[in-house]
PDB file of N, CA and C in Angstrom:
ATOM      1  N   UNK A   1      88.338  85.992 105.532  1.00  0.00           N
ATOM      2  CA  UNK A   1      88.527  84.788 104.768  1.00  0.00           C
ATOM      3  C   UNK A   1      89.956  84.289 105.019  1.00  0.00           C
ATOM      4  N   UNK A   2      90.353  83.258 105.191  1.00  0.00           N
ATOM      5  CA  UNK A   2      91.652  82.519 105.077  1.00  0.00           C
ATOM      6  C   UNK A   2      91.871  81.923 104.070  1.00  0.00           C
ATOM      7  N   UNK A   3      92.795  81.784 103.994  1.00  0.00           N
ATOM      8  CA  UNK A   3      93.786  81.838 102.752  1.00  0.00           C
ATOM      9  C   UNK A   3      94.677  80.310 103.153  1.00  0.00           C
ATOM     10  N   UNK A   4      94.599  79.337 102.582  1.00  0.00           N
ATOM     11  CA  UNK A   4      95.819  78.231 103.402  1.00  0.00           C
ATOM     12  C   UNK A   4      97.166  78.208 102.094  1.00  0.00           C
ATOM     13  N   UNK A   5      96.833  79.070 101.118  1.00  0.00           N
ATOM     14  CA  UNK A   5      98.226  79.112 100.138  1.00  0.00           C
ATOM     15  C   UNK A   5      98.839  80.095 100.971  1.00  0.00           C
ATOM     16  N   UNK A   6      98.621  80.986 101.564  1.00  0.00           N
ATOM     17  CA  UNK A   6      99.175  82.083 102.104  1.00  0.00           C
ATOM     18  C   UNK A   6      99.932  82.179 103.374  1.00  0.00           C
ATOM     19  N   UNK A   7      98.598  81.343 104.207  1.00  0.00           N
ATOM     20  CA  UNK A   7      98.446  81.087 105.851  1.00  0.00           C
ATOM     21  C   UNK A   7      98.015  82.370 106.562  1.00  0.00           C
ATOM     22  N   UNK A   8      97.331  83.202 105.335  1.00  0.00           N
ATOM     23  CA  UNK A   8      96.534  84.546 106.257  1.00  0.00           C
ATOM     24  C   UNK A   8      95.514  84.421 105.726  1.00  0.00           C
ATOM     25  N   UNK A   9      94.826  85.862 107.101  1.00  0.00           N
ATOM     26  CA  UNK A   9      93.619  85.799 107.051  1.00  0.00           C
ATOM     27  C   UNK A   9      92.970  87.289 106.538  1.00  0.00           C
ATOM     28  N   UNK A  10      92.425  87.193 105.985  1.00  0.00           N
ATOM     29  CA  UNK A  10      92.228  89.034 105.053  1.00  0.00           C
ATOM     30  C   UNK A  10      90.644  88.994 105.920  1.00  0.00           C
ATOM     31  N   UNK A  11      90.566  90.415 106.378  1.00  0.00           N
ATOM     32  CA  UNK A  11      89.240  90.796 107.182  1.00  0.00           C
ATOM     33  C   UNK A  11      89.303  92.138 106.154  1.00  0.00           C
ATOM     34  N   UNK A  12      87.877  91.691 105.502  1.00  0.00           N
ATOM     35  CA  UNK A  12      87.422  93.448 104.531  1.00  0.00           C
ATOM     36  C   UNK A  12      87.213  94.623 105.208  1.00  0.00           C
ATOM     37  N   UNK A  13      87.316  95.844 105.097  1.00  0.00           N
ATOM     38  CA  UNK A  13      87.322  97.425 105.504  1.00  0.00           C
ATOM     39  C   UNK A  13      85.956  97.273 105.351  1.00  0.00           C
ATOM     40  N   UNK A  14      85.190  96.682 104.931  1.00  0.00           N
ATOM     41  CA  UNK A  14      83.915  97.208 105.589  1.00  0.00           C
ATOM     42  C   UNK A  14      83.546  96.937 106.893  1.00  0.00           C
ATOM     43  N   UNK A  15      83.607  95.712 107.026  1.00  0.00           N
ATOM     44  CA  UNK A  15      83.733  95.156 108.247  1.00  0.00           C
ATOM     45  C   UNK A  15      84.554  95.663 109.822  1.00  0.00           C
ATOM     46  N   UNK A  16      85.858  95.958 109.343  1.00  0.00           N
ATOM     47  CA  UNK A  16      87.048  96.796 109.750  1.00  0.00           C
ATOM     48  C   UNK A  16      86.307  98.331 109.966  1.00  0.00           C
ATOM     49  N   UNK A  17      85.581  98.328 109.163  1.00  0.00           N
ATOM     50  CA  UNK A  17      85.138  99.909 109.182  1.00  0.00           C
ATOM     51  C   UNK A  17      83.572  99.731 110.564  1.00  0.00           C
ATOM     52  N   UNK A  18      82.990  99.093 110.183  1.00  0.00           N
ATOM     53  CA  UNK A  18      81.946  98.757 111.431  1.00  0.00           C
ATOM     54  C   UNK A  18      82.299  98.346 112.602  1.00  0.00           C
ATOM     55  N   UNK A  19      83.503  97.701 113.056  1.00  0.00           N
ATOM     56  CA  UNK A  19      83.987  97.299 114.521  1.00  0.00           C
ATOM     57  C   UNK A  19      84.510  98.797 114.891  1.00  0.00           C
ATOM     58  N   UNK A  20      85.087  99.429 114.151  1.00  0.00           N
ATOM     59  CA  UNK A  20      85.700 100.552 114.236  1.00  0.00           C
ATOM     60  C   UNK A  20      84.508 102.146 114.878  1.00  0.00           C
ATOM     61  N   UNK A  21      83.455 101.718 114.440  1.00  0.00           N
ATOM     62  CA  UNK A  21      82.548 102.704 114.583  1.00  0.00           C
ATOM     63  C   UNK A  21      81.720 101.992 115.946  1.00  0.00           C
ATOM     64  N   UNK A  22      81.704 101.059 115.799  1.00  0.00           N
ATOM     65  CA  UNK A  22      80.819 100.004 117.214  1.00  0.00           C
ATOM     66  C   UNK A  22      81.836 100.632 118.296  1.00  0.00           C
ATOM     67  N   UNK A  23      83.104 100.301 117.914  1.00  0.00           N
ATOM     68  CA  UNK A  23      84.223 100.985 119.284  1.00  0.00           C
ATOM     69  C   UNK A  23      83.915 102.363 119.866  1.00  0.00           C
ATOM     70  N   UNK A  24      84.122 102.976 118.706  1.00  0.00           N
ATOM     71  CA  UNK A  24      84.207 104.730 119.015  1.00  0.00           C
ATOM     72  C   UNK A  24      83.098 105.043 119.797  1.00  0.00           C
ATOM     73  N   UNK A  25      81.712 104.469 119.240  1.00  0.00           N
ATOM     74  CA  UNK A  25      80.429 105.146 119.842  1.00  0.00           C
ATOM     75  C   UNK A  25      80.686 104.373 120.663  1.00  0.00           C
ATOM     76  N   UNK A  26      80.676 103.132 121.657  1.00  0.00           N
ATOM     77  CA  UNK A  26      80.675 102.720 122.960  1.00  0.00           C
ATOM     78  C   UNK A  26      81.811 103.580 124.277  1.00  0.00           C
ATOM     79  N   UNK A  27      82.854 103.595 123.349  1.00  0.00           N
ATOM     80  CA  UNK A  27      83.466 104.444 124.297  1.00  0.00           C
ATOM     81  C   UNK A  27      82.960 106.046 124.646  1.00  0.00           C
ATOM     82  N   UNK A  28      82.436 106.769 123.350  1.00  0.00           N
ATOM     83  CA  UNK A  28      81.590 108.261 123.594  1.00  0.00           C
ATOM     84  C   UNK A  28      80.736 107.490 124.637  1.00  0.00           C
ATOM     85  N   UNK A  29      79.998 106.971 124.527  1.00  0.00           N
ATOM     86  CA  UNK A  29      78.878 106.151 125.283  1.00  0.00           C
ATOM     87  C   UNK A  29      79.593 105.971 127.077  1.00  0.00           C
ATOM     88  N   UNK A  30      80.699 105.315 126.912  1.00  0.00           N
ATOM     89  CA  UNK A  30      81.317 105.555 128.709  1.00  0.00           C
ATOM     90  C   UNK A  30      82.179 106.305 129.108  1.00  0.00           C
ATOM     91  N   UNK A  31      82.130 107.141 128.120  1.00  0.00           N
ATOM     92  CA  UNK A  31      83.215 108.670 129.206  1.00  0.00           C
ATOM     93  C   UNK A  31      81.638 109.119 129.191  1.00  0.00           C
ATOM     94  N   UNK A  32      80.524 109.272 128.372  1.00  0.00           N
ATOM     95  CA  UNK A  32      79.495 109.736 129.118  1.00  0.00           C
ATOM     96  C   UNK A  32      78.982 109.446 130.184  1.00  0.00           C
ATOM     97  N   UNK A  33      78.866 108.431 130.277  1.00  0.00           N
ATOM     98  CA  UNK A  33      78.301 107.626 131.462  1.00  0.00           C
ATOM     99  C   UNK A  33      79.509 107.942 133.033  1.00  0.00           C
ATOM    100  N   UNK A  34      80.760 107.358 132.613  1.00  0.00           N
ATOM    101  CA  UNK A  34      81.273 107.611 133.542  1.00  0.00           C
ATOM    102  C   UNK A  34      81.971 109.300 133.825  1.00  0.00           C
ATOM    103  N   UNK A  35      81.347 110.323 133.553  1.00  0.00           N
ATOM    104  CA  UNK A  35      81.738 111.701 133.366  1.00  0.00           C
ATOM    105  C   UNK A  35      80.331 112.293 134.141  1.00  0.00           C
ATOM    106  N   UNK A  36      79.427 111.755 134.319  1.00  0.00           N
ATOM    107  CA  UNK A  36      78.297 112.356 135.193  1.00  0.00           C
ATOM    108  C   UNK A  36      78.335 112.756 136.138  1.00  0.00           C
ATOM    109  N   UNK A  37      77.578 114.094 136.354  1.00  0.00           N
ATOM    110  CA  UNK A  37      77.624 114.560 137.732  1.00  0.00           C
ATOM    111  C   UNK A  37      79.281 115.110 137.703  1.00  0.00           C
ATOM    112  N   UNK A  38      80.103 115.187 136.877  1.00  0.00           N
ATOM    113  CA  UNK A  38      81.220 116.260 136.981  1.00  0.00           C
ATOM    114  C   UNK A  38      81.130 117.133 135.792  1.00  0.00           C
ATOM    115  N   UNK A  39      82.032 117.888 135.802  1.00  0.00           N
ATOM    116  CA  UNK A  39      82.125 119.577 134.345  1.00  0.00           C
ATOM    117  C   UNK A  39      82.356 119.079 133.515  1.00  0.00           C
ATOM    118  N   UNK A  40      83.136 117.587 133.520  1.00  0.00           N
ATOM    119  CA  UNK A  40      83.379 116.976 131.902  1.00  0.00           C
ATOM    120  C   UNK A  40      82.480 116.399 131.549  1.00  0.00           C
ATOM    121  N   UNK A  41      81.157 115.894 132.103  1.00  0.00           N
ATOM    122  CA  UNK A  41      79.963 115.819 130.742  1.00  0.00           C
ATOM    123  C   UNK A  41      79.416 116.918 130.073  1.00  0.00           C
ATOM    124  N   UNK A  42      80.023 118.172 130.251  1.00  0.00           N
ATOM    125  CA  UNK A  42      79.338 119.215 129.641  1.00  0.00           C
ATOM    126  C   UNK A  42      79.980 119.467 128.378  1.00  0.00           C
ATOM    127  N   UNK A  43      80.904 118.817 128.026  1.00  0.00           N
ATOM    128  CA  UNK A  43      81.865 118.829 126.728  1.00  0.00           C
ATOM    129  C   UNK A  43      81.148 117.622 125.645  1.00  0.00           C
ATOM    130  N   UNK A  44      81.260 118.271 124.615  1.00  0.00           N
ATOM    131  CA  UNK A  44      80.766 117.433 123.424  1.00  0.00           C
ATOM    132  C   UNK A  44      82.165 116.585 122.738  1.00  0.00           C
ATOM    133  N   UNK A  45      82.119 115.643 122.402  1.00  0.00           N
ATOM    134  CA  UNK A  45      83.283 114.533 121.820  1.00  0.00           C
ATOM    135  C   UNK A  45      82.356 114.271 120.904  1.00  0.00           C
ATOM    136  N   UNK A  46      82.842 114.418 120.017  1.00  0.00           N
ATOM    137  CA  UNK A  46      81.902 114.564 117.815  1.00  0.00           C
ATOM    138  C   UNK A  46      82.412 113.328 117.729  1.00  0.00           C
ATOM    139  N   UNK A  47      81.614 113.018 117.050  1.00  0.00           N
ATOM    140  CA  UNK A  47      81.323 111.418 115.784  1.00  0.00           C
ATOM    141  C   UNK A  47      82.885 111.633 115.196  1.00  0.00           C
ATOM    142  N   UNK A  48      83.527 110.680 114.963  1.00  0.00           N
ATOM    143  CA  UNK A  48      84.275 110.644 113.818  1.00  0.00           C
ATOM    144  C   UNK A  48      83.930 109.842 112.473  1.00  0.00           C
ATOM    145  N   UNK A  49      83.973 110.026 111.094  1.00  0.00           N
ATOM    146  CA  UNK A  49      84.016 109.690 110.202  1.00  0.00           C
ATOM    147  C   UNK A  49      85.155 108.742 109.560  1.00  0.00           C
ATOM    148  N   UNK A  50      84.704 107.604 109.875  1.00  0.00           N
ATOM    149  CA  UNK A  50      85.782 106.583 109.902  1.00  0.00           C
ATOM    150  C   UNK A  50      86.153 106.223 108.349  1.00  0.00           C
ATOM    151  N   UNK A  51      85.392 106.292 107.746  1.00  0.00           N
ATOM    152  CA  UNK A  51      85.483 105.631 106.291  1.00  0.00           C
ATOM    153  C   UNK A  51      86.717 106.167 105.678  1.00  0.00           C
ATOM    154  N   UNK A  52      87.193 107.110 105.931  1.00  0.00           N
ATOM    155  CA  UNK A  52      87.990 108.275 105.246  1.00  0.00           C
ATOM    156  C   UNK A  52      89.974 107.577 106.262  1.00  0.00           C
ATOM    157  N   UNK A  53      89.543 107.028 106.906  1.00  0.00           N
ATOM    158  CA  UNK A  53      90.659 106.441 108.020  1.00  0.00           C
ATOM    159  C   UNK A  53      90.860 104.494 107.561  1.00  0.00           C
ATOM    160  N   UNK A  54      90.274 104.088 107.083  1.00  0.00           N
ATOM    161  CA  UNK A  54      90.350 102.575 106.648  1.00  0.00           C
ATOM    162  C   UNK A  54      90.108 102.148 105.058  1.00  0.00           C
ATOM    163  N   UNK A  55      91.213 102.133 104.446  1.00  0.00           N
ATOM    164  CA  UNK A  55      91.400 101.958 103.192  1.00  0.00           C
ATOM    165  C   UNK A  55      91.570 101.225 102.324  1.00  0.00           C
ATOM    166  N   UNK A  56      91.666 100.031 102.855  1.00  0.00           N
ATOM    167  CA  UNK A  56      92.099  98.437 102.856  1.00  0.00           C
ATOM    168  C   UNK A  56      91.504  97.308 103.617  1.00  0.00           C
ATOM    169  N   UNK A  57      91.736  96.185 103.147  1.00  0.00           N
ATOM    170  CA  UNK A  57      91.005  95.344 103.859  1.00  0.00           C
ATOM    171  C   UNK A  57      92.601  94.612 104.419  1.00  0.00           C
ATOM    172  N   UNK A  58      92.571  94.639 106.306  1.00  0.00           N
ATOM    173  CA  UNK A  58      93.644  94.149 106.399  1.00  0.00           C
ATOM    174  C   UNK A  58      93.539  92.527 106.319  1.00  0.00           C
ATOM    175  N   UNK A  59      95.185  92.239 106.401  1.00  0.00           N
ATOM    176  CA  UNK A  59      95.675  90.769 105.903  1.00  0.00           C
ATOM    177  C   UNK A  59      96.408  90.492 107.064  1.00  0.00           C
ATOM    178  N   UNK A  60      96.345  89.452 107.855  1.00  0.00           N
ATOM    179  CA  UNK A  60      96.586  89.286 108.966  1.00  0.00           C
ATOM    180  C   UNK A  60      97.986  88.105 108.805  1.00  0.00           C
ATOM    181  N   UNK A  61      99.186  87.643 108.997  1.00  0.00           N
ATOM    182  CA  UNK A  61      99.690  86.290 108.371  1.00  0.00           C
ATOM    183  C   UNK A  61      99.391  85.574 110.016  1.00  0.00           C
ATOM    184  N   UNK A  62      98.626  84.160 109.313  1.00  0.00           N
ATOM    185  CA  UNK A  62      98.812  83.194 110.571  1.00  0.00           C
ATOM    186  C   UNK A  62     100.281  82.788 110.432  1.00  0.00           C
ATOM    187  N   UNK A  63     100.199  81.917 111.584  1.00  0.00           N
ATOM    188  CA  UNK A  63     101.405  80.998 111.706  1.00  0.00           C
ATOM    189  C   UNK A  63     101.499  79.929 112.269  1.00  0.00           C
TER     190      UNK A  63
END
């Protein structure tokens, strides 16, 4: 949401929290992909639990 008393823009942690998890799994997603056929796809890289890492909804100031 923007704000024009302010001139920022506040993006909610939930939201913040879903780009955040869309990231993580795409990247697990291409060190898999690009790790094939060598010893490093045989390693597991775990989920992280993001919710516990984003606590706030950030506030961005335009200008």
């Amino acid at each position: 949401m923007i704000n024009d008393e302010t001139k920022s823009l506040t993006i909610p942690k939930g939201f913040l929290n879903h780009l955040a998890m869309l990231t993580i799994g795409t990247t697990r997603g291409i060190l898999h992909a690009k790790t094939e056929n060598t010893s490093f796809n045989t390693f597991v890289v775990p989920a992280i639990n993001l919710s516990d890492l984003i606590h706030e909804d950030a506030v961005i100031r335009l200008i």
